[in-house]
C-alpha atoms as a PDB file:
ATOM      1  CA  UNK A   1      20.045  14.756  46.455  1.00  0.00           C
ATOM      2  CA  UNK A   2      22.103  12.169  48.010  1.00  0.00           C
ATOM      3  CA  UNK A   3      20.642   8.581  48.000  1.00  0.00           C
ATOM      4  CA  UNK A   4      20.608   6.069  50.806  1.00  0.00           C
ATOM      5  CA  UNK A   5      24.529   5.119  50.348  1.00  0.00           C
ATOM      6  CA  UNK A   6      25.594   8.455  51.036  1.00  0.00           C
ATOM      7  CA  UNK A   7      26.151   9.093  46.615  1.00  0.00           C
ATOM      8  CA  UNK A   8      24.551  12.126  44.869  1.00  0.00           C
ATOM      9  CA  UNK A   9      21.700  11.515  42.635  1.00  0.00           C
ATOM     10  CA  UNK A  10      22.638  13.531  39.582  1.00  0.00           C
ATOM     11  CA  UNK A  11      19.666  12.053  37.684  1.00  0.00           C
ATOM     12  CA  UNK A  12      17.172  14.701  36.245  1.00  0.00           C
ATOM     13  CA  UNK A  13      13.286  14.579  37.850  1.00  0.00           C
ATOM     14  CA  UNK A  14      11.053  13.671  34.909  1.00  0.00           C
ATOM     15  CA  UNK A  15       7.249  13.453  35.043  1.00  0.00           C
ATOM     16  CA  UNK A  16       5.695  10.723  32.597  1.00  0.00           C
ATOM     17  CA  UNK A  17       2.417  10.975  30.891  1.00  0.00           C
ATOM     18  CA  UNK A  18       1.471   7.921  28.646  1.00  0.00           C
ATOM     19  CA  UNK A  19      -1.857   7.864  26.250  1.00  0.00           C
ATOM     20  CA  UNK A  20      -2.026   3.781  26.787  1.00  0.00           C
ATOM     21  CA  UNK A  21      -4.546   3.773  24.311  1.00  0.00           C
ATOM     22  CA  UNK A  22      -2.349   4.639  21.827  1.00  0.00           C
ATOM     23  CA  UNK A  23       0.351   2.346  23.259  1.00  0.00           C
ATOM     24  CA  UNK A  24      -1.944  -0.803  23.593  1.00  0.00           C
ATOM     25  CA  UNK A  25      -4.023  -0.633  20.390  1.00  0.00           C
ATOM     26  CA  UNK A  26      -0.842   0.629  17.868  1.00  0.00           C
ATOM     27  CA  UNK A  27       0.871  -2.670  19.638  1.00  0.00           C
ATOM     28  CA  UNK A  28      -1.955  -5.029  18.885  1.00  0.00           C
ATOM     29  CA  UNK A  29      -2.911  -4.140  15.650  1.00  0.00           C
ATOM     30  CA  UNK A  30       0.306  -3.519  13.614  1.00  0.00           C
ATOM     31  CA  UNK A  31       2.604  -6.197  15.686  1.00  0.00           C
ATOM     32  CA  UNK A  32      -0.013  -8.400  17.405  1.00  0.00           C
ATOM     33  CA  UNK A  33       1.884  -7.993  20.714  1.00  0.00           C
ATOM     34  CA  UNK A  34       1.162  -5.821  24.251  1.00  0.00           C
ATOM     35  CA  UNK A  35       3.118  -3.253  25.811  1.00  0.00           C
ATOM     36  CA  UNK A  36       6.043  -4.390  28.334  1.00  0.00           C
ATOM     37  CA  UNK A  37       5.202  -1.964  30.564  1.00  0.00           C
ATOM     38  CA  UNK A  38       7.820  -3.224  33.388  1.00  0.00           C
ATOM     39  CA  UNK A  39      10.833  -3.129  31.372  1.00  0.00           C
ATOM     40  CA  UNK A  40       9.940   0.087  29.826  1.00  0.00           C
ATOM     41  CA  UNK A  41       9.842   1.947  33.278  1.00  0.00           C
ATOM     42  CA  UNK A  42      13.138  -0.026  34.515  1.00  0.00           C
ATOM     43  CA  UNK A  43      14.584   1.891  30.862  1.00  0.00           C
ATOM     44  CA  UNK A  44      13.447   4.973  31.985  1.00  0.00           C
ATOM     45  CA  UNK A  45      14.666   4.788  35.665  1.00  0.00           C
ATOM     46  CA  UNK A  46      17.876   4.183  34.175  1.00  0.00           C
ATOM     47  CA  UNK A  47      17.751   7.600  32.355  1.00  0.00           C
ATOM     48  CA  UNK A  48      15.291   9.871  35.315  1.00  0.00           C
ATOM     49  CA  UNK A  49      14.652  10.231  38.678  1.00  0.00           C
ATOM     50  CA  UNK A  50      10.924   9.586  38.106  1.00  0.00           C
ATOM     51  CA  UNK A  51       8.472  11.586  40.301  1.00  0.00           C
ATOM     52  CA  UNK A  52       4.912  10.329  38.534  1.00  0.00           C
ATOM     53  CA  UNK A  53       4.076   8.259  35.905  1.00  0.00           C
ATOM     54  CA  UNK A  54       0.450   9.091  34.976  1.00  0.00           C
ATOM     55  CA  UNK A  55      -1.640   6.082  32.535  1.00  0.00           C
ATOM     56  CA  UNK A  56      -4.448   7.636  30.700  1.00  0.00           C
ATOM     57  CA  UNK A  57      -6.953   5.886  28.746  1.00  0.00           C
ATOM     58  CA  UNK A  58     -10.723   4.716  28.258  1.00  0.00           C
ATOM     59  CA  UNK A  59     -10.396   0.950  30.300  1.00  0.00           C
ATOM     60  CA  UNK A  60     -13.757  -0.194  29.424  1.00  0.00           C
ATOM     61  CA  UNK A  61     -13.312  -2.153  26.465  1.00  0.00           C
ATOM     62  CA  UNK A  62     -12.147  -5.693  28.098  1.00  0.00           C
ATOM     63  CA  UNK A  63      -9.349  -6.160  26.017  1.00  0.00           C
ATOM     64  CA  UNK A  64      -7.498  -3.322  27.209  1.00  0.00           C
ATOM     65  CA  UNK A  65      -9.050  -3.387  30.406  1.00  0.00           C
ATOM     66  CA  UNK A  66      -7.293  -6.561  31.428  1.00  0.00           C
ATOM     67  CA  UNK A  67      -4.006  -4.249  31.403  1.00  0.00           C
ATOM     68  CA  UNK A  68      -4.831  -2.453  34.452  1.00  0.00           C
ATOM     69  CA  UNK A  69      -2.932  -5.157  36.492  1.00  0.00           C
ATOM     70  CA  UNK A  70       0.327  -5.046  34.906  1.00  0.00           C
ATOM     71  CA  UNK A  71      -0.238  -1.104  34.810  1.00  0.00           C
ATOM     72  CA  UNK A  72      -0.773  -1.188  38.606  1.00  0.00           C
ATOM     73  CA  UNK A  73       2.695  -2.742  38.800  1.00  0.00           C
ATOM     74  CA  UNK A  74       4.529   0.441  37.604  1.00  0.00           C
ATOM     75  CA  UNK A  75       2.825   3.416  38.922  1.00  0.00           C
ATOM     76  CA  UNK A  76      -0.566   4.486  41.219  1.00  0.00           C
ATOM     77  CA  UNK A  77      -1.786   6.779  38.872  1.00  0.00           C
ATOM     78  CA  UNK A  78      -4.086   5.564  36.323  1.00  0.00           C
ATOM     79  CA  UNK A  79      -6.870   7.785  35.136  1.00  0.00           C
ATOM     80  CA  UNK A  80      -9.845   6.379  33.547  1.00  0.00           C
ATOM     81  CA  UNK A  81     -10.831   8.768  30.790  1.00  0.00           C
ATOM     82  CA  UNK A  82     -14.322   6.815  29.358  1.00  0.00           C
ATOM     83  CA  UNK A  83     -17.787   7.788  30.973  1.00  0.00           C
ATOM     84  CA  UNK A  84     -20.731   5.033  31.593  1.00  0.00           C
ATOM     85  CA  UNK A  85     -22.818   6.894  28.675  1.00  0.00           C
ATOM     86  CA  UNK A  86     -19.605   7.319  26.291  1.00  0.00           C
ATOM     87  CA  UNK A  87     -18.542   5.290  22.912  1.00  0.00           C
ATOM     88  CA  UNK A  88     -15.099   4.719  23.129  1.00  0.00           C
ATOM     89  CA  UNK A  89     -14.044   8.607  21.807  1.00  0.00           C
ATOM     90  CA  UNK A  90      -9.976   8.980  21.478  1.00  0.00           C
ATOM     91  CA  UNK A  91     -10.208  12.350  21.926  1.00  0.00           C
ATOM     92  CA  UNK A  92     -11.217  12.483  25.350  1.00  0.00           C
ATOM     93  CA  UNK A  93      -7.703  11.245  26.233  1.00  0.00           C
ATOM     94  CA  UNK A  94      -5.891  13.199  24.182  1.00  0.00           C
ATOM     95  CA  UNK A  95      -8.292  15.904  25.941  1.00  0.00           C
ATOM     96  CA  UNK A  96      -7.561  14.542  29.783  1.00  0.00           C
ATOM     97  CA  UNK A  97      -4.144  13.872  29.260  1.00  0.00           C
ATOM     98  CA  UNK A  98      -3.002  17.647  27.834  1.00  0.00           C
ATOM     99  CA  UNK A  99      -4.824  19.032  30.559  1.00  0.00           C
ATOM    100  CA  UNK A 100      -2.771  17.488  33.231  1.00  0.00           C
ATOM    101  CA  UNK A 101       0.304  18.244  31.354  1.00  0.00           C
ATOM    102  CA  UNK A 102      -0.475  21.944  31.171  1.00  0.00           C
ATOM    103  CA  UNK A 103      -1.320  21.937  35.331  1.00  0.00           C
ATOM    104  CA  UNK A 104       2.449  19.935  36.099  1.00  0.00           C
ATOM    105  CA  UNK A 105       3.900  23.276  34.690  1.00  0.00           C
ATOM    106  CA  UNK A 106       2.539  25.143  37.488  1.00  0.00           C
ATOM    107  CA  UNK A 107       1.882  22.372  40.181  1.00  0.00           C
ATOM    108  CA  UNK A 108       5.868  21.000  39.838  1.00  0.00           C
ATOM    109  CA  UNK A 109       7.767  23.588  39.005  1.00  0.00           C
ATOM    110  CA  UNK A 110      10.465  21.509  40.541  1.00  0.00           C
ATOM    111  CA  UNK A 111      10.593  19.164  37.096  1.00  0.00           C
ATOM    112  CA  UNK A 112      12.853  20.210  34.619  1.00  0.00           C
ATOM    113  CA  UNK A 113      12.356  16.743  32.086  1.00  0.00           C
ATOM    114  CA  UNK A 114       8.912  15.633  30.225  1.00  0.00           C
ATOM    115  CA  UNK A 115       8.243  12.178  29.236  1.00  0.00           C
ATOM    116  CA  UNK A 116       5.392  12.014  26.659  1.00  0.00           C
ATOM    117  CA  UNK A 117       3.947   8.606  25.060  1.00  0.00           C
ATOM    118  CA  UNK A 118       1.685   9.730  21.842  1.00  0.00           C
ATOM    119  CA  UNK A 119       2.141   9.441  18.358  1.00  0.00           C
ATOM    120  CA  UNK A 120      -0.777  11.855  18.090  1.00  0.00           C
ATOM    121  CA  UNK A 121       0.079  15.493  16.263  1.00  0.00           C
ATOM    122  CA  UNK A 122      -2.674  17.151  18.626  1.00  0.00           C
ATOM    123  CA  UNK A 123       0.166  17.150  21.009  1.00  0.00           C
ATOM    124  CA  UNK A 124       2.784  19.058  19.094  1.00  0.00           C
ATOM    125  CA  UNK A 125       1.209  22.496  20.748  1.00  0.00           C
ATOM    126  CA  UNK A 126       1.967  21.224  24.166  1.00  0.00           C
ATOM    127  CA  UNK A 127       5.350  19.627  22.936  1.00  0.00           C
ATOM    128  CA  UNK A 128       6.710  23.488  21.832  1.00  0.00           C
ATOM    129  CA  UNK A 129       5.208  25.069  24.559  1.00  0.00           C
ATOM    130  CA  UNK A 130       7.251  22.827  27.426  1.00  0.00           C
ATOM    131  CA  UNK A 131      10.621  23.559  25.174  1.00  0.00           C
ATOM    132  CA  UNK A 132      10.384  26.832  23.956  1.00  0.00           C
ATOM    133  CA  UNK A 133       8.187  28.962  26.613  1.00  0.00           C
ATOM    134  CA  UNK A 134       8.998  26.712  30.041  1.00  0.00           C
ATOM    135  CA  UNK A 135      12.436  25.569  28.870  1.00  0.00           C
ATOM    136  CA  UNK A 136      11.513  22.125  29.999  1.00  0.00           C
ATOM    137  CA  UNK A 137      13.506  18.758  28.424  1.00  0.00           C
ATOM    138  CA  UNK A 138      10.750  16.990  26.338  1.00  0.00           C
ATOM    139  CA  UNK A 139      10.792  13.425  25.615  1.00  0.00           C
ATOM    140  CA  UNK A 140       8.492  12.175  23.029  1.00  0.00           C
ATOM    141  CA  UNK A 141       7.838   7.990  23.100  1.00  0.00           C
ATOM    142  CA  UNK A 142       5.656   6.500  19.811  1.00  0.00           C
ATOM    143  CA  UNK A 143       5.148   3.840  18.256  1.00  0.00           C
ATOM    144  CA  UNK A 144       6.700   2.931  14.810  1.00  0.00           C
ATOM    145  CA  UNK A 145       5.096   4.114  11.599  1.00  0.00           C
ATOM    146  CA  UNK A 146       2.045   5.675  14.257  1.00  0.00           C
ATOM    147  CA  UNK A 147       3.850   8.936  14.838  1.00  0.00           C
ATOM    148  CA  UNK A 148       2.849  11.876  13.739  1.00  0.00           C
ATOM    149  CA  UNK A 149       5.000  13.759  11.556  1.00  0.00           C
ATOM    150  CA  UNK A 150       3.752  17.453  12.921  1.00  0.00           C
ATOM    151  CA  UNK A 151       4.906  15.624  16.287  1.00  0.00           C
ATOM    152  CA  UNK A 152       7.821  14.295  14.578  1.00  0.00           C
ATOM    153  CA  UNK A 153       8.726  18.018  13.535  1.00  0.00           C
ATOM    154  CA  UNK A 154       8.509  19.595  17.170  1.00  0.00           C
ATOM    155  CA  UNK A 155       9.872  16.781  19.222  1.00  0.00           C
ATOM    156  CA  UNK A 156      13.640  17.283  19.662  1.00  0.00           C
ATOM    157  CA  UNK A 157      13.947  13.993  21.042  1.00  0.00           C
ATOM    158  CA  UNK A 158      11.716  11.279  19.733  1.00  0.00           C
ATOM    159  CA  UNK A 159      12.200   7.602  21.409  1.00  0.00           C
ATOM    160  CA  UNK A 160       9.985   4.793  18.650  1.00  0.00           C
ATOM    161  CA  UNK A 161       8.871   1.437  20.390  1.00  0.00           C
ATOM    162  CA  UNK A 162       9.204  -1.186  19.811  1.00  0.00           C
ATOM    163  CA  UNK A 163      12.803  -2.043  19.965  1.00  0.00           C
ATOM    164  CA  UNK A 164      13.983  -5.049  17.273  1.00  0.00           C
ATOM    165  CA  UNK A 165      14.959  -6.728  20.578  1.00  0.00           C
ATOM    166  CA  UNK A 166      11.424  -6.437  21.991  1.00  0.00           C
ATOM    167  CA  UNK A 167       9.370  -7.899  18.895  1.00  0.00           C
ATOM    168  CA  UNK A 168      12.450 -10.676  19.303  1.00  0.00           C
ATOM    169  CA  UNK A 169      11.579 -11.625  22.500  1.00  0.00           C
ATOM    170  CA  UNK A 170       7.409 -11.569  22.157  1.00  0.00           C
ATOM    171  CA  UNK A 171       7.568 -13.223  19.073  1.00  0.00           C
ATOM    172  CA  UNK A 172       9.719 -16.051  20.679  1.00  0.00           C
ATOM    173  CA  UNK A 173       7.563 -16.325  23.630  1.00  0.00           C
ATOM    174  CA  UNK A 174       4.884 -16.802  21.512  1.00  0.00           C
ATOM    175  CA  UNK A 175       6.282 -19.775  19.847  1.00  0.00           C
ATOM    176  CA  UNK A 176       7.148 -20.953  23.002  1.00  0.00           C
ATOM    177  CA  UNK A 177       3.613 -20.945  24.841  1.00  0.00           C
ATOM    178  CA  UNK A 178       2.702 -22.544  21.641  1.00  0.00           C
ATOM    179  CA  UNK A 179       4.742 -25.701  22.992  1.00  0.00           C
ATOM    180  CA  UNK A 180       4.062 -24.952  26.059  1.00  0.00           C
ATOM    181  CA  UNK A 181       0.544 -25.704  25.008  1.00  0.00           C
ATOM    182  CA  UNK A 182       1.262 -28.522  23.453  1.00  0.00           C
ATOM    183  CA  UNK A 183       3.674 -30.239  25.126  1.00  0.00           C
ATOM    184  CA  UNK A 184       3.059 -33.888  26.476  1.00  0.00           C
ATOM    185  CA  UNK A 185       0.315 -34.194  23.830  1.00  0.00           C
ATOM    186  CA  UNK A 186       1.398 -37.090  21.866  1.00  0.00           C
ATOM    187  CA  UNK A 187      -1.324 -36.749  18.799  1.00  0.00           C
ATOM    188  CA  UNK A 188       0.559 -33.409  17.931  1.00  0.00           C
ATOM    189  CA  UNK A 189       3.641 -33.791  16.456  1.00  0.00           C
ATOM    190  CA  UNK A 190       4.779 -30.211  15.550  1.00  0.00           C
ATOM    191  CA  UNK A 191       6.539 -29.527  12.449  1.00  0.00           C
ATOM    192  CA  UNK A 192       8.763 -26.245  11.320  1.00  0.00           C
ATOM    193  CA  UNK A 193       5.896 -25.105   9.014  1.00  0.00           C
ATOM    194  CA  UNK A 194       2.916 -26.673  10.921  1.00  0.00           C
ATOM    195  CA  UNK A 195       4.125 -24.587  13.609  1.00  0.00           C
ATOM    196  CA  UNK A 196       4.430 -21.236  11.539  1.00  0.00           C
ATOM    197  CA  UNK A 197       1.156 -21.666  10.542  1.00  0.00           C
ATOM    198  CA  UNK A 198      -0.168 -22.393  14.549  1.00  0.00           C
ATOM    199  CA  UNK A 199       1.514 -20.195  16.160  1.00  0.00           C
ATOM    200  CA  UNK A 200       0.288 -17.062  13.398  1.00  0.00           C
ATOM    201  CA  UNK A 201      -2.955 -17.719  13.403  1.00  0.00           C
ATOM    202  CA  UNK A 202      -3.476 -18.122  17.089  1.00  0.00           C
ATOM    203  CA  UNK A 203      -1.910 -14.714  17.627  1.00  0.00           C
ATOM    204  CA  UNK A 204      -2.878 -13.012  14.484  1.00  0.00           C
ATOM    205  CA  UNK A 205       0.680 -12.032  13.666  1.00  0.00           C
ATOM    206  CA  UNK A 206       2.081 -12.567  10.165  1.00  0.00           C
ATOM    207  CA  UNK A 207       3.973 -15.782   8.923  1.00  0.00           C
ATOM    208  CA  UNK A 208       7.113 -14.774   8.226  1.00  0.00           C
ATOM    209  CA  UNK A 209       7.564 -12.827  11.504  1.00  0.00           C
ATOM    210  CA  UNK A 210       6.988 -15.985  13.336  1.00  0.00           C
ATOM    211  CA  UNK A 211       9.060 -18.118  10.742  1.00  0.00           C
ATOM    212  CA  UNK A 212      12.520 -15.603  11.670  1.00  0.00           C
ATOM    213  CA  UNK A 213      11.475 -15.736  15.138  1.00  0.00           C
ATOM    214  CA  UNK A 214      11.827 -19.783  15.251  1.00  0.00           C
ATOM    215  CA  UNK A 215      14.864 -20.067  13.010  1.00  0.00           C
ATOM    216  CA  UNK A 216      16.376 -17.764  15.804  1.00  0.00           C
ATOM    217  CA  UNK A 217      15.205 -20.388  18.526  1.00  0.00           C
ATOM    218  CA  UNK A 218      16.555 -22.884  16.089  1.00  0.00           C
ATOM    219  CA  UNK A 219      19.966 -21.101  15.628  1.00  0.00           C
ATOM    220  CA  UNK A 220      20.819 -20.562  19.616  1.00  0.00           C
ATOM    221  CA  UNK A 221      19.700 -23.637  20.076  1.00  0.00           C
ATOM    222  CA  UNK A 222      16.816 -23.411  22.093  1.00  0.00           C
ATOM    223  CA  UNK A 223      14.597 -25.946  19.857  1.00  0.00           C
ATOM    224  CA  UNK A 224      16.128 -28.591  17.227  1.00  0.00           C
ATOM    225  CA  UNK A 225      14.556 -30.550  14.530  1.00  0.00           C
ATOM    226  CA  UNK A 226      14.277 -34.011  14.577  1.00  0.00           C
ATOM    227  CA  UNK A 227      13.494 -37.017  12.565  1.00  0.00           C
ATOM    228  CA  UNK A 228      10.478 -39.557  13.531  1.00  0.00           C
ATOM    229  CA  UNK A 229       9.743 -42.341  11.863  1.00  0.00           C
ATOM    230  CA  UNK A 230       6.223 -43.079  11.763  1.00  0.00           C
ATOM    231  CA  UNK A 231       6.497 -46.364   9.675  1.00  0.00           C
ATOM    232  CA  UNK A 232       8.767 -48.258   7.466  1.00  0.00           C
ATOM    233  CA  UNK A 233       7.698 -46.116   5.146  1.00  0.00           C
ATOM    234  CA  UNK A 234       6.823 -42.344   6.596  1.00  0.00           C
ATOM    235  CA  UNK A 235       9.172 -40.008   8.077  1.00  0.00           C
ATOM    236  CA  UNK A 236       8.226 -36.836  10.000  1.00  0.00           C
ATOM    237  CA  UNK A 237      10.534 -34.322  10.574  1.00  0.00           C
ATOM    238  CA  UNK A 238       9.743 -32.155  13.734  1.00  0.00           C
ATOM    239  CA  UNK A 239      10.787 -29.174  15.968  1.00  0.00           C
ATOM    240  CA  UNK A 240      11.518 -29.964  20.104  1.00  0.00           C
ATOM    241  CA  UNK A 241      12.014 -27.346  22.619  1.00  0.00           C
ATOM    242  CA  UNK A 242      15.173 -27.952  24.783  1.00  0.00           C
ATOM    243  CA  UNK A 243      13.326 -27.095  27.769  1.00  0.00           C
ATOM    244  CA  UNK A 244      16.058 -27.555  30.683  1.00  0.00           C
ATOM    245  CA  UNK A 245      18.588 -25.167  27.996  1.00  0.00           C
ATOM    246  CA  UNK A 246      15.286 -22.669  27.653  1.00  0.00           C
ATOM    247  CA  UNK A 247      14.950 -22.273  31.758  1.00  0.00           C
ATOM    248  CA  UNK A 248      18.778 -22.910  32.075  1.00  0.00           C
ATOM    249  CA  UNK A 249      19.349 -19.773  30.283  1.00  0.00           C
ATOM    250  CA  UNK A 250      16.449 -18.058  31.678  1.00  0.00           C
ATOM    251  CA  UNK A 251      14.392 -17.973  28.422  1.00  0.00           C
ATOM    252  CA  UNK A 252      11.228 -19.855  29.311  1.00  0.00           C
ATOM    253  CA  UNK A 253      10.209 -22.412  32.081  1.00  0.00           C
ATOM    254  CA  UNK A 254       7.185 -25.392  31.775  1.00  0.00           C
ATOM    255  CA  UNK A 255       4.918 -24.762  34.824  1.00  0.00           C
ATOM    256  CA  UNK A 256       5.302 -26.899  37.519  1.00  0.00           C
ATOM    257  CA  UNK A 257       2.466 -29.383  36.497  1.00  0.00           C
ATOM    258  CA  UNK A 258       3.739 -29.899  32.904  1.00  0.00           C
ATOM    259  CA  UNK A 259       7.274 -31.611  32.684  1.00  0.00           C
ATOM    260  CA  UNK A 260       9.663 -32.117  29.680  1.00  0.00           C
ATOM    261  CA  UNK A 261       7.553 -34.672  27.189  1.00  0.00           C
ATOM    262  CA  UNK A 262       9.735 -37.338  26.802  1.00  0.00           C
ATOM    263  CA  UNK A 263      11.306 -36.935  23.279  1.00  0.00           C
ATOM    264  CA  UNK A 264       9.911 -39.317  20.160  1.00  0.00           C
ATOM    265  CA  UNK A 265      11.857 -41.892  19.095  1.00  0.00           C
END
């Protein structure tokens, strides 16, 4: 196929099917983060000629169901796999979600690639079929320390989220709302620990993640440490954002209606 500058498209069609149940709740209960669903796709463009990406999973809790925005943003086909009557049962996914893979076979015979997000071994049945009977390239996303080894066993290629560069960046974004929050608030004066502490609890994400994730701020020197003197006596040592080096570098920008505090003396 050539594309719209006259150069073939060597790329290979894939089809992606992604349990975001598994995704959303593995992300917020072992890191404390959510999916980046965006820069995953742009990965996988890189990689396939995409045809569909299809989202499955039960939106009615509201946590998760406040996803379906960002979801919307990478692909029209979400199915909903909860009923009004139905507990929140992970097995009706899994359920929904292999029988659409088994139909593709038939419906696009066209695809050679399969891109699967589950940690979940119920899947390993459809994972050998697509190799060994259709001769389809499988693709098997998880999450870390959630996958399955009977999946683990089958999948010839297994892709585990989420990258170290990933946790990087949410953890330091996290640190950085914190400020956000903060900043211009004059009774706050935010110190290396006293931010640790903040910043973990209000996410529910462990200490010493969030303590490597400022010294890295600290070390590129996105936010220094300072020395305020709060009497002849006291001295309080605190951490500033360098805001203008933060959106200079593309990092993190203050909204509009909350500029720079000016820094203590």
């Amino acid at each position: 196929m050539l594309n719209i500058f006259g150069t073939r498209n060597n790329k290979k069609k894939a089809l992606v099917f992604v349990d975001y149940e598994y995704w959303f709740y593995s992300y917020k209960n072992k890191y404390g983060i959510r999916p980046n669903v965006s820069a995953w796709r742009q990965e996988l463009e890189q990689k396939f000629r995409i045809v569909d990406i299809m989202i499955f999973a039960d939106f009615s809790s509201p946590s998760i169901g406040e996803e379906l925005a960002n979801l919307r943003s990478i692909t029209n086909t979400i199915i909903e796999t909860g009923t009004a009557t139905q507990v929140r049962k992970k097995d009706m996914t899994d359920f929904v979600m292999l029988d659409y893979i088994y139909q593709s076979v038939y419906d696009r015979t066209d695809v050679g690639t399969y891109v699967i997000f589950t940690g979940d071994g119920h899947f390993q049945s459809v994972v050998k079929y697509l190799d060994q009977k259709c001769k389809k390239n499988v693709v098997v996303y998880g999450v870390d320390s959630t996958f399955s080894n009977r999946l683990k066993i089958v999948a010839k290629s297994v892709e585990l989220l989420p990258t170290k560069q990933e946790l990087d960046e949410c953890y330091s974004k996290m640190i950085l709302r914190y400020f956000s929050r903060i900043n211009n608030k004059r009774n706050i004066m935010p110190t290396f620990w006293g931010t640790i502490e903040a910043v973990a609890k209000f996410n529910s994400v462990p200490e010493d993640t969030v303590k490597a994730s400022l010294l890295r701020l600290i070390a590129n020197g996105y936010i220094s440490q300072r020395d305020v003197k709060l009497n002849k006596d006291n001295v309080v040592r605190i951490v500033v954002p360098d805001w203008d080096k933060l959106k200079r570098d593309g990092v993190f920008e203050l909204p509009p209606s909350q500029p720079p505090a000016k820094p203590n003396q």
